[in-house]
N, C-alpha and C. Protein backbone atom coordinates (compact mmCIF):
# COMPACT_ATOMS: atom_id res chain seq x y z
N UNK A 1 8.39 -13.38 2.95
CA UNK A 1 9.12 -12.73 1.90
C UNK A 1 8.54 -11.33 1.68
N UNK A 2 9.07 -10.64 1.58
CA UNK A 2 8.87 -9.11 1.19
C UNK A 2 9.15 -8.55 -0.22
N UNK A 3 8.34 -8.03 -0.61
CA UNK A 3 8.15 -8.24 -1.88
C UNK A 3 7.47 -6.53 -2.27
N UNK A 4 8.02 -6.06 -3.60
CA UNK A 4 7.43 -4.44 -3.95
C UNK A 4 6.14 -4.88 -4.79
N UNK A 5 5.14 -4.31 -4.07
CA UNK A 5 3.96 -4.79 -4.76
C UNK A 5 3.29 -3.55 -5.68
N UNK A 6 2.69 -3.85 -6.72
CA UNK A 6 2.20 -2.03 -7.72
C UNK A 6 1.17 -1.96 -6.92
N UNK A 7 1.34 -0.99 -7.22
CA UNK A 7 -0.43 -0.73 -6.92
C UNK A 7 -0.46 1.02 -7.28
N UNK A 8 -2.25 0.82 -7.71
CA UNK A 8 -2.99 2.28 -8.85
C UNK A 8 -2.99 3.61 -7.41
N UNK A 9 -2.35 4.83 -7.50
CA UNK A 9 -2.41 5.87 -6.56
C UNK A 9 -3.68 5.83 -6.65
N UNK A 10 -4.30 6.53 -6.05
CA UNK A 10 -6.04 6.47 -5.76
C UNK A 10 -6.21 8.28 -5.23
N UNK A 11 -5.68 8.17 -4.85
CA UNK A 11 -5.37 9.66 -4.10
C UNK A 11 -3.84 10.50 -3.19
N UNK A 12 -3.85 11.65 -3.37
CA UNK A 12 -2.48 12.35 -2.79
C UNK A 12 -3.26 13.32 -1.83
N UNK A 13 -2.58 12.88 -0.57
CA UNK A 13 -2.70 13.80 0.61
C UNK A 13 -1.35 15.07 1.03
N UNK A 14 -1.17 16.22 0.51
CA UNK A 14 -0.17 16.22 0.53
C UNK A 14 0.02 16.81 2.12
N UNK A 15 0.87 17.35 2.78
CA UNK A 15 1.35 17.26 4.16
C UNK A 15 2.42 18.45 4.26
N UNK A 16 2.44 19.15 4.76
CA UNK A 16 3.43 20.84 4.97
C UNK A 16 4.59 20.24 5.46
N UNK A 17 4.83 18.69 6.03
CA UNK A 17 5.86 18.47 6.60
C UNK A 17 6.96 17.76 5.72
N UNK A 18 6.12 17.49 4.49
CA UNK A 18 7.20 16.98 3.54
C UNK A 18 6.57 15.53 2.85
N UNK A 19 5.82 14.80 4.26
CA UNK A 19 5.70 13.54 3.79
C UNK A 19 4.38 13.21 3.35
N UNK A 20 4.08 13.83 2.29
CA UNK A 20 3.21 13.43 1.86
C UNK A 20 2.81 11.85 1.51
N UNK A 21 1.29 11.72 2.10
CA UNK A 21 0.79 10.33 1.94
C UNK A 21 0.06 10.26 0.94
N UNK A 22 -0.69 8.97 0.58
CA UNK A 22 -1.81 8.89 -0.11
C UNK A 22 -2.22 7.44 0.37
N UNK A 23 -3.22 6.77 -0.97
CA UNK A 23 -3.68 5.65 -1.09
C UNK A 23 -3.33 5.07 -2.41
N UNK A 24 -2.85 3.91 -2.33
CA UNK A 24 -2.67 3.16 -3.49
C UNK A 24 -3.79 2.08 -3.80
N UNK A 25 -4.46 1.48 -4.96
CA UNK A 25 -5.19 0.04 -4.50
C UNK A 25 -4.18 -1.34 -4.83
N UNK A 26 -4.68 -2.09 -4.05
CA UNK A 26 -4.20 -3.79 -4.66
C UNK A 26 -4.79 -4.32 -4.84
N UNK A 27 -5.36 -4.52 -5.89
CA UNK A 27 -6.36 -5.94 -6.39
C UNK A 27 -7.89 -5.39 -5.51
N UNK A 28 -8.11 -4.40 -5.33
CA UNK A 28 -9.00 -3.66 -4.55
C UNK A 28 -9.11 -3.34 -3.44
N UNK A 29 -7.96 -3.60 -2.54
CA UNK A 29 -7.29 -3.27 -0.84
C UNK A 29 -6.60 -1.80 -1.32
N UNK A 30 -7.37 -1.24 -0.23
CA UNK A 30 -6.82 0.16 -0.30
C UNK A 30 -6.11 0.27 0.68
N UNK A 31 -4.90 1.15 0.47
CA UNK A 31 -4.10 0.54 1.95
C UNK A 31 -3.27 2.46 1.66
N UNK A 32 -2.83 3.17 2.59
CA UNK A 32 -2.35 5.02 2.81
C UNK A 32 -1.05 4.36 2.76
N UNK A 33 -0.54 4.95 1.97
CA UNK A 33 1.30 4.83 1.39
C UNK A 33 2.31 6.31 1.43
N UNK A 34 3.26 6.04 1.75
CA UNK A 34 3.86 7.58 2.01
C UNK A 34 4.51 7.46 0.32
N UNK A 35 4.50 8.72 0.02
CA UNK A 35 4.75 9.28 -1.22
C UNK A 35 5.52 10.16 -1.13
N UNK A 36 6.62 10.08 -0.22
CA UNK A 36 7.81 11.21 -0.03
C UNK A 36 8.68 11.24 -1.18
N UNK A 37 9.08 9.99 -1.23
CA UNK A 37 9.84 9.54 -2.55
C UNK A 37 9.35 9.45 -3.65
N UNK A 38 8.07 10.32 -3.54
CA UNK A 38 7.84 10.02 -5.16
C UNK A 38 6.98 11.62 -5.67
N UNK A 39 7.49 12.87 -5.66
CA UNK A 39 7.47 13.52 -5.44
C UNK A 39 6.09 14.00 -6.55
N UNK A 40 6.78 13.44 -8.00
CA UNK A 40 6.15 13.86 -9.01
C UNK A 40 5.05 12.86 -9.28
N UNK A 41 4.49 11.94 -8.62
CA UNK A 41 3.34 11.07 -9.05
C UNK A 41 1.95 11.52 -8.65
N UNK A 42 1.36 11.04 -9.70
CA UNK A 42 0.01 11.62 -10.05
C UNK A 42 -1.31 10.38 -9.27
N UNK A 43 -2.37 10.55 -9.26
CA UNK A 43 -3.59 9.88 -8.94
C UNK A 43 -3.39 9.23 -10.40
N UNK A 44 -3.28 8.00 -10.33
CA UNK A 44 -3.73 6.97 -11.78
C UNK A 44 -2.38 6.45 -12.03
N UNK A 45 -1.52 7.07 -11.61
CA UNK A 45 0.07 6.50 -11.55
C UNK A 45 -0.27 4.88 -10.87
N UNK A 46 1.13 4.78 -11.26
CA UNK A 46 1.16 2.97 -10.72
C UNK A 46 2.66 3.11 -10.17
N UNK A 47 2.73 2.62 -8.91
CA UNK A 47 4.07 2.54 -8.39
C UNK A 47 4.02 1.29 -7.54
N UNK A 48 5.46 0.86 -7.58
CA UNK A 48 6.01 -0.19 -6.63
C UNK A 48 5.98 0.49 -5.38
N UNK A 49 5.42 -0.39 -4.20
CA UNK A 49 4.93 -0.19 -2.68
C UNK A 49 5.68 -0.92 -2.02
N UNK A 50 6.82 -0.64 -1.17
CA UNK A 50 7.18 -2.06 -0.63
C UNK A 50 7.45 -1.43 1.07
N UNK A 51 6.93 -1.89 1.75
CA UNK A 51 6.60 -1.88 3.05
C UNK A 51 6.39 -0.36 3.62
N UNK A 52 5.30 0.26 2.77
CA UNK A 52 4.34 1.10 2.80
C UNK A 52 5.20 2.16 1.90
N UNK A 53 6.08 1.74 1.67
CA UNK A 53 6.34 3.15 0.55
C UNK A 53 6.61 3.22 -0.46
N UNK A 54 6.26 4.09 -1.77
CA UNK A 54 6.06 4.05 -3.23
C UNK A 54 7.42 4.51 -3.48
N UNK A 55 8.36 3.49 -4.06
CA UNK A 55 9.60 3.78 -4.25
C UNK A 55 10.17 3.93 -5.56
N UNK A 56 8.69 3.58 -6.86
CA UNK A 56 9.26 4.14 -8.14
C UNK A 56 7.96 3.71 -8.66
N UNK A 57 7.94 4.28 -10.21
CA UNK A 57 6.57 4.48 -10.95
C UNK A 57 6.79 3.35 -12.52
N UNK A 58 5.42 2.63 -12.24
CA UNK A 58 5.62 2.13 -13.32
C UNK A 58 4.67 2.14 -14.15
N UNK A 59 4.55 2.13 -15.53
CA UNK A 59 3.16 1.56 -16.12
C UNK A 59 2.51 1.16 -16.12
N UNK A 60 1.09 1.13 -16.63
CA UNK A 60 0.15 0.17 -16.41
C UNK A 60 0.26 -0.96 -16.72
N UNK A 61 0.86 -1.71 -18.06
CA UNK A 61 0.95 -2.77 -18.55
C UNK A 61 2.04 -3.64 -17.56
N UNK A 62 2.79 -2.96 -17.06
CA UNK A 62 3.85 -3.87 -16.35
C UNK A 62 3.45 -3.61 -15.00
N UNK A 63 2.60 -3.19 -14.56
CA UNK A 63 1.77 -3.48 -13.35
C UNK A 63 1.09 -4.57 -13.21
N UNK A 64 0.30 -4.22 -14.09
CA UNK A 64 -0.67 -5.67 -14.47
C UNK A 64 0.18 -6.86 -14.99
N UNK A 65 1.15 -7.07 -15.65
CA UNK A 65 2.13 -8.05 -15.97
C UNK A 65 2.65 -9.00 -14.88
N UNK A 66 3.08 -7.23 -13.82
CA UNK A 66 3.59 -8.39 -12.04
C UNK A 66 2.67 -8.61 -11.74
N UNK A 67 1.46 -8.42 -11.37
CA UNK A 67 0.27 -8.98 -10.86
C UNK A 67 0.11 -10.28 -11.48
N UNK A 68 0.05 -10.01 -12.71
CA UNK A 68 -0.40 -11.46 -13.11
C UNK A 68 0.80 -12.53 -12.97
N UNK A 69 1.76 -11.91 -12.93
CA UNK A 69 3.06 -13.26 -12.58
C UNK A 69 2.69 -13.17 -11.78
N UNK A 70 2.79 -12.54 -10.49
CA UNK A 70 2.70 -13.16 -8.85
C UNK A 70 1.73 -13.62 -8.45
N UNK A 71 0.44 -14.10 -9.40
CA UNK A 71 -0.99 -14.44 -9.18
C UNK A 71 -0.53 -15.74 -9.60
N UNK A 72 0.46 -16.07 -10.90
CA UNK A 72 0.98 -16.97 -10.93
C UNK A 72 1.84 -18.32 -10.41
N UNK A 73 2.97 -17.33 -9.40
CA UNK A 73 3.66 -17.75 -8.74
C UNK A 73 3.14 -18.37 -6.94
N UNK A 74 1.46 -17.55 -6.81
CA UNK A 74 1.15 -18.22 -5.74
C UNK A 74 1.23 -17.16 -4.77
N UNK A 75 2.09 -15.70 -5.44
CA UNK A 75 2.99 -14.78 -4.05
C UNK A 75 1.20 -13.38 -4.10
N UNK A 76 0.68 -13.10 -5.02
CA UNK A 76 -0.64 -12.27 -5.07
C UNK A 76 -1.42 -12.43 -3.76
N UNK A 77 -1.56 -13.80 -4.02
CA UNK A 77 -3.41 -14.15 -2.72
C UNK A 77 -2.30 -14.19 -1.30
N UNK A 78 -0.67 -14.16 -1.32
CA UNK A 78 -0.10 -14.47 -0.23
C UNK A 78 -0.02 -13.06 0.33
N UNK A 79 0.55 -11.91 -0.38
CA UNK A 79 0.41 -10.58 -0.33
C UNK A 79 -0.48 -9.98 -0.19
N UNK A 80 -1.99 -10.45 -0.75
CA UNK A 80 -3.23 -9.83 -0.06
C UNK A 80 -3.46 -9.95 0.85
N UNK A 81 -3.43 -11.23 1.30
CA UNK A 81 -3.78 -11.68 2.24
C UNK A 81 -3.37 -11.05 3.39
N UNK A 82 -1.66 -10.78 3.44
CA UNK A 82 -0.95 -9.56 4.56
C UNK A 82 -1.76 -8.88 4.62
N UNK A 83 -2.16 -8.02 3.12
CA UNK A 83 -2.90 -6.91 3.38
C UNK A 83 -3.78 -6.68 4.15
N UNK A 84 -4.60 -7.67 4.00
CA UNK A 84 -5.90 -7.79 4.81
C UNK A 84 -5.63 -7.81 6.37
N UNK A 85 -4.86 -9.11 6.24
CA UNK A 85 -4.41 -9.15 8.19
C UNK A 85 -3.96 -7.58 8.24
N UNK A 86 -3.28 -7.20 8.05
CA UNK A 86 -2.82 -5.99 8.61
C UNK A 86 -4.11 -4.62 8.14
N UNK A 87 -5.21 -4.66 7.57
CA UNK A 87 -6.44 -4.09 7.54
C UNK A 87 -7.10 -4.54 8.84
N UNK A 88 -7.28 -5.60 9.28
CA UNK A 88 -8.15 -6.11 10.16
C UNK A 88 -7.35 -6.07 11.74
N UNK A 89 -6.19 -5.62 11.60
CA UNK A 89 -5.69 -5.81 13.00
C UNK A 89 -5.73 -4.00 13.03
N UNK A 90 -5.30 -3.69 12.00
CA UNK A 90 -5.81 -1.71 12.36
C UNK A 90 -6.80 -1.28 12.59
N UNK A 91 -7.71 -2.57 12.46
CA UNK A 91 -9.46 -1.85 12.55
C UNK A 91 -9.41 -2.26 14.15
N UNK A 92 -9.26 -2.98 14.02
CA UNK A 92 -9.18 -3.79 15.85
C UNK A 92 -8.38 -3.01 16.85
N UNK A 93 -7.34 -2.32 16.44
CA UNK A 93 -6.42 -1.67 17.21
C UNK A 93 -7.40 -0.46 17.59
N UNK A 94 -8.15 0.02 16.39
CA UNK A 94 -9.15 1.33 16.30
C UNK A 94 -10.00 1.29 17.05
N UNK A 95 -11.09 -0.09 17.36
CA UNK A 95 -12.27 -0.35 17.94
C UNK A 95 -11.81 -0.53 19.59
N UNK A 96 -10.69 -1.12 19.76
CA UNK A 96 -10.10 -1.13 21.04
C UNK A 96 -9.86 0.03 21.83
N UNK A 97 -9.66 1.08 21.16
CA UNK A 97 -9.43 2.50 21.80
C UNK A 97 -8.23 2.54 22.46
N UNK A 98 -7.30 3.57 23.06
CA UNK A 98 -6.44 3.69 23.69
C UNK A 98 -6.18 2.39 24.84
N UNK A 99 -4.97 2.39 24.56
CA UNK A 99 -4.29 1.78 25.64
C UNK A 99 -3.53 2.04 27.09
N UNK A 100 -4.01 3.37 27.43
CA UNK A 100 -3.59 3.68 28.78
C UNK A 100 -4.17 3.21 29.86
N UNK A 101 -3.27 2.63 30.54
CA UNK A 101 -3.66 2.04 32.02
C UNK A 101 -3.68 0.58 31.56
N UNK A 102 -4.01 -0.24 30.77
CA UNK A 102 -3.67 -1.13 30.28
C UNK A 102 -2.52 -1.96 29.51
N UNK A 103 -1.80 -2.70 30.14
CA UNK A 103 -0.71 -3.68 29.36
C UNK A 103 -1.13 -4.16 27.57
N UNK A 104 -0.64 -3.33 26.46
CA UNK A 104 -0.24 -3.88 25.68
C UNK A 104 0.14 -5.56 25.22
């Protein structure tokens, strides 16, 4: 299931090409989010993330509100958990080095 998860901006990278990135946290997974669509958000902002991109801004209280429902519902530790796999397979992709001359 795919799901818009909040998470706290942490930082703005901005980019001459338009698409500016940054970092959002989740529950303390820091994970680089494109921030094209979100032109006017600040470091400390809270926005919905949903498959790497910050597609609207919400408050703190109703950040923490979905967190705590979806910590509820079982869907939090299921969504970190992505997070992580997909942290640990980018580190691996990293430590592996290029793939030329080699089958993918």
């Amino acid at each position: 299931m795919c799901l818009g998860v909040p998470g706290e901006v942490i930082e703005i990278t901005p980019n001459p090409l338009g698409m500016t990135m940054g970092k959002a946290s989740f529950g303390g997974i820091i994970k680089e989010i494109c921030l094209a669509y979100m032109p006017d958000i600040a470091v400390g902002d809270y926005t919905i993330v949903h498959v790497g991109f910050a597609i609207s801004r919400i408050d703190e209280a109703s950040a923490q509100e979905t967190l705590r429902t979806f910590a509820e519902l079982g869907l939090l530790e299921e969504g970190l958990a992505e997070l992580r796999a997909s942290d640990e397979a980018a580190e691996a992709e990293e430590l592996a080095g290029p793939t030329f001359g080699r089958s993918a």
